[in-house]
Protein backbone atom coordinates (compact mmCIF):
# COMPACT_ATOMS: atom_id res chain seq x y z
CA UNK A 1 81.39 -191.75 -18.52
CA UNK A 2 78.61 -190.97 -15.79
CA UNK A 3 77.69 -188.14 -13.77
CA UNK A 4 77.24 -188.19 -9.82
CA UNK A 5 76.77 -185.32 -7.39
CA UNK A 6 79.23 -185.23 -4.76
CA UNK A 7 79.53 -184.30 -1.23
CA UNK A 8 82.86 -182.68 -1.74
CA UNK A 9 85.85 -182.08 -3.93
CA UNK A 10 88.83 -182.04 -1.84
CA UNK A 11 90.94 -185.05 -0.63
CA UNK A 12 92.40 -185.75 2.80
CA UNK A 13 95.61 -183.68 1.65
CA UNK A 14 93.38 -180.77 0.34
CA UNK A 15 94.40 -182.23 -3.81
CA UNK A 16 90.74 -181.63 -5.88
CA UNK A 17 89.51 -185.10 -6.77
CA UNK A 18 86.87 -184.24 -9.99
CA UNK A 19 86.70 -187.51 -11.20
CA UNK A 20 87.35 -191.03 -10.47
CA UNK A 21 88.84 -193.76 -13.13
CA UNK A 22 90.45 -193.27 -16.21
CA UNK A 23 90.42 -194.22 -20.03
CA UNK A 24 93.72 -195.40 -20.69
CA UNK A 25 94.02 -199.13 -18.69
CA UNK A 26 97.37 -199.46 -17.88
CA UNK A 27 97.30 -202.94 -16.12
CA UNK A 28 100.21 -201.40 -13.40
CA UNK A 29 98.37 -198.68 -12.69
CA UNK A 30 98.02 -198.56 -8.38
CA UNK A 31 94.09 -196.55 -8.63
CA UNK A 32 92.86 -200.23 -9.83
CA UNK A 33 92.96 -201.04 -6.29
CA UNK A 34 90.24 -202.04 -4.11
CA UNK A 35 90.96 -200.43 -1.61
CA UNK A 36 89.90 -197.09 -3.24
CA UNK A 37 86.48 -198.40 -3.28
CA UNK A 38 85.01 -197.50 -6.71
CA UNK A 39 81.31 -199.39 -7.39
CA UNK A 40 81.91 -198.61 -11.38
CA UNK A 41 84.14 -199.92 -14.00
CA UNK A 42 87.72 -198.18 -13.61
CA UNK A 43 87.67 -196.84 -17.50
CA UNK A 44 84.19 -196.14 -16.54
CA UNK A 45 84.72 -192.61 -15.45
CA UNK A 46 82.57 -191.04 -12.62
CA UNK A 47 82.75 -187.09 -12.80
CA UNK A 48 81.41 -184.86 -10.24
CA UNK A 49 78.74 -182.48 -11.84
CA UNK A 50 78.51 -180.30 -9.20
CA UNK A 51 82.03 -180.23 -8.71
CA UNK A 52 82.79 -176.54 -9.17
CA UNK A 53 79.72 -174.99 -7.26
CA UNK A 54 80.65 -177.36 -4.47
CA UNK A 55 84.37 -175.72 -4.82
CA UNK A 56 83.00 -172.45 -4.73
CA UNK A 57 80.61 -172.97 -1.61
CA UNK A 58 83.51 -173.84 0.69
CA UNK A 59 85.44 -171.19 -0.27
CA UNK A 60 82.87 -168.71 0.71
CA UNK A 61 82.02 -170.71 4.23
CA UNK A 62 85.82 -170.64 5.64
């Protein structure tokens, strides 16, 4: 697991994306794509530290 600071939180259909990858390596699993564009290891997962404050900052600026 690593730590990045994000730009944002929220997808293009508004879902709350706090991490990217995942521990359990299903070999069917569609988010091994490429086309998703991850520069890390997929079980290698990426969480957004400053996932919640960025949350909370555009609440308050709609």
């Amino acid at each position: 697991m690593h730590f990045v600071t994000a730009k944002g939180i929220l997808s293009s259909q508004n879902g709350m994306n706090l991490y990217r990858g995942c521990s359990h390596g299903c070999i069917y699993c569609d988010s091994r794509s490429r086309c998703y564009h991850m520069e890390h290891d997929f079980e290698d997962i990426e969480v957004k530290e400053n996932a919640i404050e960025t949350k909370i900052r555009n609440v308050w600026c709609r």
